[in-house]
C-alpha atoms as a PDB file:
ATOM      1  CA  UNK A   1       0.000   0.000   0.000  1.00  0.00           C
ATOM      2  CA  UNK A   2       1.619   3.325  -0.740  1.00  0.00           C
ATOM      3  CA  UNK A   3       0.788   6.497   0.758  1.00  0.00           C
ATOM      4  CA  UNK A   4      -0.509  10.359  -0.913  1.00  0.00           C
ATOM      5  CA  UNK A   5      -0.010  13.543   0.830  1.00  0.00           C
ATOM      6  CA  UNK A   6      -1.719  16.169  -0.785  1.00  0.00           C
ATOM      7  CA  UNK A   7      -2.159  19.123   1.176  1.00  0.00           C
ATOM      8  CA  UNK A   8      -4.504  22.046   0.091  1.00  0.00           C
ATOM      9  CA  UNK A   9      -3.082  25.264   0.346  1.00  0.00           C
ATOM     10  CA  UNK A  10      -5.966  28.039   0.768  1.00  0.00           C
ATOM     11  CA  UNK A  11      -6.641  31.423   1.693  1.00  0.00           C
ATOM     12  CA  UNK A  12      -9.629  32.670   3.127  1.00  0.00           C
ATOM     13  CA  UNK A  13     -10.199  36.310   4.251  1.00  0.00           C
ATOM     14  CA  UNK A  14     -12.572  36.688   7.214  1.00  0.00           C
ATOM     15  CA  UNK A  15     -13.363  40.468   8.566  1.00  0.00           C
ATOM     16  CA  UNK A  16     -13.241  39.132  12.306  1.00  0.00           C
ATOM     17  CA  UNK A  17     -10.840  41.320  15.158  1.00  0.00           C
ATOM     18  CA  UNK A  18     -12.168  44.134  12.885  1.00  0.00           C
ATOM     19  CA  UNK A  19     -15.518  45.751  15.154  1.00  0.00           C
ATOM     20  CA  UNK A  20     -13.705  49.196  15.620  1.00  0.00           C
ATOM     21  CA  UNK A  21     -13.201  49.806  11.722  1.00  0.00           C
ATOM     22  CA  UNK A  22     -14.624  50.464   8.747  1.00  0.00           C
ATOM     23  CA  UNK A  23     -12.275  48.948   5.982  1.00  0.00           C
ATOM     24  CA  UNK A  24      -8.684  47.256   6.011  1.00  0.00           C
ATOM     25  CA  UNK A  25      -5.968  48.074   3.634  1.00  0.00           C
ATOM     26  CA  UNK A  26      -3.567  45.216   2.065  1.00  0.00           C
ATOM     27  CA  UNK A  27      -1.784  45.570  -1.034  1.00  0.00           C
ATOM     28  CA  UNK A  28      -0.998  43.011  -3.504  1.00  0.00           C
ATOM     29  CA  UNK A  29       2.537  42.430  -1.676  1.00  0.00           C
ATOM     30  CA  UNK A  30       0.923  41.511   1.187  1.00  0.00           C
ATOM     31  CA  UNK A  31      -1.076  38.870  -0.193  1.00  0.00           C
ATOM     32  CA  UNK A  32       2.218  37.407  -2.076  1.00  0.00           C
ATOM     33  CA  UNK A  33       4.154  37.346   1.346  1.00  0.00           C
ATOM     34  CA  UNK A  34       0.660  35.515   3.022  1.00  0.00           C
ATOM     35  CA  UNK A  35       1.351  33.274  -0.340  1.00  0.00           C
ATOM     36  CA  UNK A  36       4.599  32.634   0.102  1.00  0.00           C
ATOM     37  CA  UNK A  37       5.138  32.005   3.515  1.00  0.00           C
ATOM     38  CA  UNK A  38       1.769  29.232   3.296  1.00  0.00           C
ATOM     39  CA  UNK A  39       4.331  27.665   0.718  1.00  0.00           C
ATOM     40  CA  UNK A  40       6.673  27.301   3.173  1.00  0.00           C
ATOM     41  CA  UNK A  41       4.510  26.135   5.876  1.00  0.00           C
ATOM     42  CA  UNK A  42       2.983  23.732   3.195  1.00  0.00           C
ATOM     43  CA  UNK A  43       6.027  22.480   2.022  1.00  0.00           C
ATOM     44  CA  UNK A  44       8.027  21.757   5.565  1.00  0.00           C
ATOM     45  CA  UNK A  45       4.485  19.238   6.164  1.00  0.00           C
ATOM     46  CA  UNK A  46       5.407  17.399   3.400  1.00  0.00           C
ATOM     47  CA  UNK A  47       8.817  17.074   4.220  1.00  0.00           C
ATOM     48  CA  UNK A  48       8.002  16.222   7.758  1.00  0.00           C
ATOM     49  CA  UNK A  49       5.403  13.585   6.496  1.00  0.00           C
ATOM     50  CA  UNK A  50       6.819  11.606   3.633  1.00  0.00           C
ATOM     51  CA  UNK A  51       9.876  11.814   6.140  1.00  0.00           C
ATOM     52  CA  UNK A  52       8.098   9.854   8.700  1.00  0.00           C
ATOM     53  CA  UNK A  53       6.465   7.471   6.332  1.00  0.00           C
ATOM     54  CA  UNK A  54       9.408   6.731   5.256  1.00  0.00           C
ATOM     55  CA  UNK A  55      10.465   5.964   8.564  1.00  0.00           C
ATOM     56  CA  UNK A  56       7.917   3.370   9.349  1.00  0.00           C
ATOM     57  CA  UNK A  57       8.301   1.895   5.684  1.00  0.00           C
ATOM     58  CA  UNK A  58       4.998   3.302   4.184  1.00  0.00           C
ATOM     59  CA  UNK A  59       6.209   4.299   0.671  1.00  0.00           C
ATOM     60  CA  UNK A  60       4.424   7.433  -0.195  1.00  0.00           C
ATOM     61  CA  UNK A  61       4.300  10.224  -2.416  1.00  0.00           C
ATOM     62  CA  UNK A  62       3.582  14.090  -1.855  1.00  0.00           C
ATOM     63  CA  UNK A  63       2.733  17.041  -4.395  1.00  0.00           C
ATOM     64  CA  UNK A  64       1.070  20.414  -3.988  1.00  0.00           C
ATOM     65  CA  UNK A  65      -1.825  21.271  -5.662  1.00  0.00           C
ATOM     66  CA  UNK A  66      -3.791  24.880  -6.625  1.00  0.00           C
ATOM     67  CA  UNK A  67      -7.624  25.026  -6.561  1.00  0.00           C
ATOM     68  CA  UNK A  68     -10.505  24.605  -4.630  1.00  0.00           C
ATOM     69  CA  UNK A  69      -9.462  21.582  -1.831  1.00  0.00           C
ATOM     70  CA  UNK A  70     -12.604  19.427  -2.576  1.00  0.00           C
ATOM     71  CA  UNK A  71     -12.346  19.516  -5.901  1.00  0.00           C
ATOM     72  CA  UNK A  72      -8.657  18.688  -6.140  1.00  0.00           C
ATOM     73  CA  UNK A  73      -8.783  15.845  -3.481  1.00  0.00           C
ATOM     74  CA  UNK A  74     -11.737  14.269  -5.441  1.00  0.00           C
ATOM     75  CA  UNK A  75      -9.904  14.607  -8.605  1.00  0.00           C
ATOM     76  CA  UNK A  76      -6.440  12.988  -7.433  1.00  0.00           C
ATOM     77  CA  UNK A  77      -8.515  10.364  -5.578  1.00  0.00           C
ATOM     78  CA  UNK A  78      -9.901   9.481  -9.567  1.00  0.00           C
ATOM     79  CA  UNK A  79      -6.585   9.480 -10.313  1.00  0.00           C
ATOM     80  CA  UNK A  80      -4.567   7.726  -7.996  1.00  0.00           C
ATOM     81  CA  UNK A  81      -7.205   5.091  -6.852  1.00  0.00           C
ATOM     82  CA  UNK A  82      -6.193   4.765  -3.060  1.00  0.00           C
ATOM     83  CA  UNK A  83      -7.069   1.533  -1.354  1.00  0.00           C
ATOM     84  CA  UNK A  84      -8.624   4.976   1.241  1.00  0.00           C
ATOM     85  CA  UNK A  85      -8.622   8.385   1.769  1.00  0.00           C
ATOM     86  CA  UNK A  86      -7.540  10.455   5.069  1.00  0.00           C
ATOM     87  CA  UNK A  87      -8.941  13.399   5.931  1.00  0.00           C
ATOM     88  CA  UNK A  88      -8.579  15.654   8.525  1.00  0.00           C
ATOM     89  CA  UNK A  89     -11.574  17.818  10.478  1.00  0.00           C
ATOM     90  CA  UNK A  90     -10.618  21.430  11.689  1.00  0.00           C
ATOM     91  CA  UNK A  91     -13.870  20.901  13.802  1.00  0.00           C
ATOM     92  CA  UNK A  92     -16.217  24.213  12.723  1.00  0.00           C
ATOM     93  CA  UNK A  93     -18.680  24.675  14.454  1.00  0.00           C
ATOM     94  CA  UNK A  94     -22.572  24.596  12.381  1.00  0.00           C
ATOM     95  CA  UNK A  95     -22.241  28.714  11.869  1.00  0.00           C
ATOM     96  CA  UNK A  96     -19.015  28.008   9.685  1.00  0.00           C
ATOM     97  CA  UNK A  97     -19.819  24.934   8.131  1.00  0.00           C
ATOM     98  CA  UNK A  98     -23.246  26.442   6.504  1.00  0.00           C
ATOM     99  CA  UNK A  99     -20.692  29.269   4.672  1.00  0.00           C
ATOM    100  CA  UNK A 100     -17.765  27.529   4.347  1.00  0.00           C
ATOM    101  CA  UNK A 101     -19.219  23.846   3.932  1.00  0.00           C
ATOM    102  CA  UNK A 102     -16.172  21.164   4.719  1.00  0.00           C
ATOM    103  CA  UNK A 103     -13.946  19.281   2.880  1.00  0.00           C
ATOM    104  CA  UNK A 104     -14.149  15.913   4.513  1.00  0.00           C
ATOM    105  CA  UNK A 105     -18.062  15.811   4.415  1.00  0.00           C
ATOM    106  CA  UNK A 106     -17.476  16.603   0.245  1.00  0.00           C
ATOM    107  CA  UNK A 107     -14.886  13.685  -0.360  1.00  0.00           C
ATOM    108  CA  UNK A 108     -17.023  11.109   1.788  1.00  0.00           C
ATOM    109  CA  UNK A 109     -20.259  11.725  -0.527  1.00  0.00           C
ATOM    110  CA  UNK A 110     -17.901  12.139  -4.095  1.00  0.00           C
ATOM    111  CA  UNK A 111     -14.919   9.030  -3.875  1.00  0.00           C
ATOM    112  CA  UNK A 112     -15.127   5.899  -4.694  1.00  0.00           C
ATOM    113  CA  UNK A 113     -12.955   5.107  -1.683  1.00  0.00           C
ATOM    114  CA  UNK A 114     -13.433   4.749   1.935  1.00  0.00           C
ATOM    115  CA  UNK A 115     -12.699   7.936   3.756  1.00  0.00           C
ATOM    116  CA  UNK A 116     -11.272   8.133   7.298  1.00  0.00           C
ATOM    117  CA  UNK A 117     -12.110  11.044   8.778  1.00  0.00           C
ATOM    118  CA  UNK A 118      -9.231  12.509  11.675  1.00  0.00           C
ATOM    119  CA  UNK A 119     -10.925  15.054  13.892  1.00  0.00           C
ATOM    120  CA  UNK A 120      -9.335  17.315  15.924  1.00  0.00           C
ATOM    121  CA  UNK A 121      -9.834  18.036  19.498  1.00  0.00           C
ATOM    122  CA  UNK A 122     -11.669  20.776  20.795  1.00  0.00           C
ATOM    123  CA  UNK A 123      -8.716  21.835  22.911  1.00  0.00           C
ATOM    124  CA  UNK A 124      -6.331  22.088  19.576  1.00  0.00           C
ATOM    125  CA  UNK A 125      -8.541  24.112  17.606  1.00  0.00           C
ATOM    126  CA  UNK A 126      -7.456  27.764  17.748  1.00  0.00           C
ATOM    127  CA  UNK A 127      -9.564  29.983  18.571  1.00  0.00           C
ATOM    128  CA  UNK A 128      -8.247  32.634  15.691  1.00  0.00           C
ATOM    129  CA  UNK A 129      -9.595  30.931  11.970  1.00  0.00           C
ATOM    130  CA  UNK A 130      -6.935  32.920  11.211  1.00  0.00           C
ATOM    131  CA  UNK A 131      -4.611  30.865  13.152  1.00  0.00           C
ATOM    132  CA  UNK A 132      -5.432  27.993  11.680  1.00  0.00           C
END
């Protein structure tokens, strides 16, 4: 059995911290630093997961991928035809999943693989989105 890690990288704005005023400025540079240092943070999982697959002789593969997460997961899952499909849960609470829906409840309706679903505890989840 061989392993994918494909982790998501997305950006979602949320106005929240922001009661006291009336608009925020960011220019484009701002958003290509927020860009590049995701990258980074994206990029040091991998390493730090294929690392310790390797470790405990899982042989596995990693890539990045642009686009909407649900999308791309469904469409590498087509592809790649896992024996299943991990997923994790940032645990939002019904407010957040109504706008921003969630991944793992999309790939367990749209593969054609069992999905393991990882959810987080309550205690991990930040309490920033931002953070996240």
């Amino acid at each position: 059995m061989s392993c994918y890690l494909l982790p998501i990288i997305t950006l979602l704005a949320v106005a929240i911290g922001f009661d006291d005023m009336d608009s925020v400025y960011a220019s484009p540079g701002d958003f290509q630093d927020m860009k590049r240092r995701d990258k980074a943070k994206g990029l040091h999982l991998l390493e730090y997961f294929v690392g310790r697959c390797h470790e405990i002789g899982v042989p596995c593969e990693a890539w990045i991928k642009k686009g909407d997460p649900k999308e791309v997961i469904c469409h590498e899952v087509m592809r790649v035809q896992p024996d299943f499909l991990v997923v994790g849960c940032r645990g939002l609470g019904p407010f957040q999943r109504v706008f921003v829906g969630t991944v793992s409840e999309f790939c367990q309706k749209h593969v054609n693989c069992p999905v393991i679903v990882i959810k987080r505890n309550a205690e991990d989840t930040p309490r920033d989105p931002a953070d996240d």
